[in-house]
N, C-alpha and C. Protein backbone atom coordinates (compact mmCIF):
# COMPACT_ATOMS: atom_id res chain seq x y z
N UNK A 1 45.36 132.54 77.54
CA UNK A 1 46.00 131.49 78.30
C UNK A 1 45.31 131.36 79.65
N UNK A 2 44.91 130.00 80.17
CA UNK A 2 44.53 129.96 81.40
C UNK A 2 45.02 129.46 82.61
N UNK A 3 45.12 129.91 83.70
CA UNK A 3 46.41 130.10 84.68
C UNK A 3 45.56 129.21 85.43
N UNK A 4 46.79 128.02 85.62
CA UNK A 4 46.08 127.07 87.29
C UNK A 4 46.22 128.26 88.43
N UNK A 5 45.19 126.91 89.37
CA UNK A 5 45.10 127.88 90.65
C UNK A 5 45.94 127.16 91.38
N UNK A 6 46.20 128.24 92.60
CA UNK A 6 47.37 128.29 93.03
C UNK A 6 46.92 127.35 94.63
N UNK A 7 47.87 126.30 94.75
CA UNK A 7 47.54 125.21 95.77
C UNK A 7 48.24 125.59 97.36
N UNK A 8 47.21 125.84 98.16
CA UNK A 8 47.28 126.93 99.38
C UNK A 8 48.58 125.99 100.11
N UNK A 9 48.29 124.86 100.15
CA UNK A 9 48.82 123.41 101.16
C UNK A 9 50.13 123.80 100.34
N UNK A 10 50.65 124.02 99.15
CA UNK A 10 51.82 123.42 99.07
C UNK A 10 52.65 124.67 99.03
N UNK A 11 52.67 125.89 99.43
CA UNK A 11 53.15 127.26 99.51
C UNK A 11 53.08 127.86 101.08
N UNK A 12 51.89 127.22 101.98
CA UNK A 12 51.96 127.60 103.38
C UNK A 12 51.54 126.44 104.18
N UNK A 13 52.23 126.51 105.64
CA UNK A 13 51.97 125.37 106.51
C UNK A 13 51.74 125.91 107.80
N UNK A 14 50.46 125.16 108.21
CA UNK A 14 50.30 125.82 109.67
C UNK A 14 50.80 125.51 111.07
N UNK A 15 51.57 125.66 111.80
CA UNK A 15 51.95 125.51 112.92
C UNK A 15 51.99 126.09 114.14
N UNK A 16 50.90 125.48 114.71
CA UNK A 16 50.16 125.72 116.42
C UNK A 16 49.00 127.60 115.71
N UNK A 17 49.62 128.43 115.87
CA UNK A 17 49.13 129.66 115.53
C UNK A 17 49.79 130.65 114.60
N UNK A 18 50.98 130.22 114.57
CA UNK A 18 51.41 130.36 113.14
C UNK A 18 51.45 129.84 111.92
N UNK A 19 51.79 130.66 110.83
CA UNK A 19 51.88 130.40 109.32
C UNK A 19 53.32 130.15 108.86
N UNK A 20 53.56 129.23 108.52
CA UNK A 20 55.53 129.52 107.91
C UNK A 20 55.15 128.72 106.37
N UNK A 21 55.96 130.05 105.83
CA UNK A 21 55.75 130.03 104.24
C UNK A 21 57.16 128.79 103.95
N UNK A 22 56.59 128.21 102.84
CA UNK A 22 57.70 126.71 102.29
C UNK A 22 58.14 126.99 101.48
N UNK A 23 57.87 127.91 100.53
CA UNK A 23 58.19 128.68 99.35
C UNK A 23 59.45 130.17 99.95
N UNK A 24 60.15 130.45 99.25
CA UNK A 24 60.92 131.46 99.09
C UNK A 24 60.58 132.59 98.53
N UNK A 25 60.58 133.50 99.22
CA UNK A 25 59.88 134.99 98.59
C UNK A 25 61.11 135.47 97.84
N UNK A 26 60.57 136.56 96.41
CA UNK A 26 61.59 137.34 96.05
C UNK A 26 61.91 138.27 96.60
N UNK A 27 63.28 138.91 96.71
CA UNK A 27 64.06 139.79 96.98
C UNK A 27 63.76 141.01 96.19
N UNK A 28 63.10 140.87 94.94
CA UNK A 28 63.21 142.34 94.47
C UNK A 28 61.76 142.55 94.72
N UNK A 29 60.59 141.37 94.17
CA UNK A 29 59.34 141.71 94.63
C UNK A 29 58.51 142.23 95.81
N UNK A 30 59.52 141.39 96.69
CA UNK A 30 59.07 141.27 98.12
C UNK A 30 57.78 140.25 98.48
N UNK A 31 57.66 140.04 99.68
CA UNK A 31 56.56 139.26 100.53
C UNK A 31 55.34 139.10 99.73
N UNK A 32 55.07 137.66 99.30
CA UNK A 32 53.74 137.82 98.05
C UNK A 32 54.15 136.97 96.87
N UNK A 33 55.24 137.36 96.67
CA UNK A 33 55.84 136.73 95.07
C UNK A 33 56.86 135.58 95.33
N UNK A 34 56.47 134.27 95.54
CA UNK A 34 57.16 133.43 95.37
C UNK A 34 58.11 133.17 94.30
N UNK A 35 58.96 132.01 95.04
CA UNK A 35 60.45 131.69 94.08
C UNK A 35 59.79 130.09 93.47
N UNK A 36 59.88 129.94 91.99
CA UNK A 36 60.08 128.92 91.72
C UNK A 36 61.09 127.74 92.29
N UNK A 37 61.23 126.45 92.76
CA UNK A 37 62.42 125.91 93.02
C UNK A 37 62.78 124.44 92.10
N UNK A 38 63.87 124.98 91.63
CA UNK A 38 64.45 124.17 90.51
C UNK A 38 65.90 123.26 91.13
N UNK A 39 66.20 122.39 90.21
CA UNK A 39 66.87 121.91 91.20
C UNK A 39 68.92 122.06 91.05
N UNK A 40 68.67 123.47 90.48
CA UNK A 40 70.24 124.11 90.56
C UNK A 40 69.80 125.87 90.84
N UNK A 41 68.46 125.74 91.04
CA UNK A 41 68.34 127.75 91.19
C UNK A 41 66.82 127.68 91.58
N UNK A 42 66.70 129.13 91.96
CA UNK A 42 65.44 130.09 92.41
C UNK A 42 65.02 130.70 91.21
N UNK A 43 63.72 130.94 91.05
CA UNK A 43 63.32 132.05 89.65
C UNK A 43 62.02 132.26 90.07
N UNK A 44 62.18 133.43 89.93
CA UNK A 44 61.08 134.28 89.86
C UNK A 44 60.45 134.18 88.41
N UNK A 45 59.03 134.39 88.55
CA UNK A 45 57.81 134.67 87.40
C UNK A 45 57.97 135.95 86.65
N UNK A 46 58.02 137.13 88.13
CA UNK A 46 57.41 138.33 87.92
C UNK A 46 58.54 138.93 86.89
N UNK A 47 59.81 138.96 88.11
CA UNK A 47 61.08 139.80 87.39
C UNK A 47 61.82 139.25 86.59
N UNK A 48 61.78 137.47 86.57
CA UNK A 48 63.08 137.00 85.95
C UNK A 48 64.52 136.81 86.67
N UNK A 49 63.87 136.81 88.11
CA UNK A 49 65.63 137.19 88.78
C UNK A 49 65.72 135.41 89.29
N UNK A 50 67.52 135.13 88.97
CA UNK A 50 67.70 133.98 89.32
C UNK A 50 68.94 134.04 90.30
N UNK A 51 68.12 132.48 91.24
CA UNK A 51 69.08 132.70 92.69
C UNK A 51 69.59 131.08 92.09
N UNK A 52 70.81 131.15 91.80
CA UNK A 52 72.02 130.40 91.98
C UNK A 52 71.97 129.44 93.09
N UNK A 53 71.46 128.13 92.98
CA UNK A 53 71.83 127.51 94.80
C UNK A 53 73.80 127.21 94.92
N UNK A 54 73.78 126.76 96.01
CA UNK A 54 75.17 126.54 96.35
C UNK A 54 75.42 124.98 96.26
N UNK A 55 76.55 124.65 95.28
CA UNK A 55 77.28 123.13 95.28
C UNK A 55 77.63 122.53 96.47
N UNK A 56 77.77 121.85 97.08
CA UNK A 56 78.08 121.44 98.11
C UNK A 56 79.05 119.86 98.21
């Protein structure tokens, strides 16, 4: 199987001298492993862990 590459612009944004990530890191992975975003939850690749968003 061959894996796209991963698009720098749409996971980090630069501002003045900082970096602020747009993506959601996992909680069990830590810093590195982004959250998929769906549009009722979070999911991870690595572990499978799903973040529930909130109804509003």
């Amino acid at each position: 199987m061959k894996h796209k590459l991963v698009k720098q612009w749409e996971i980090l944004k630069v501002e003045g001298n900082a970096i602020k990530r747009l993506k959601k890191n996992c909680p069990r992975c830590g810093p590195g492993t982004y959250m998929a975003e769906h549009k009722d939850r979070y999911f991870c690749g690595t572990c499978h862990m799903t973040e529930w968003k909130k109804k509003e």
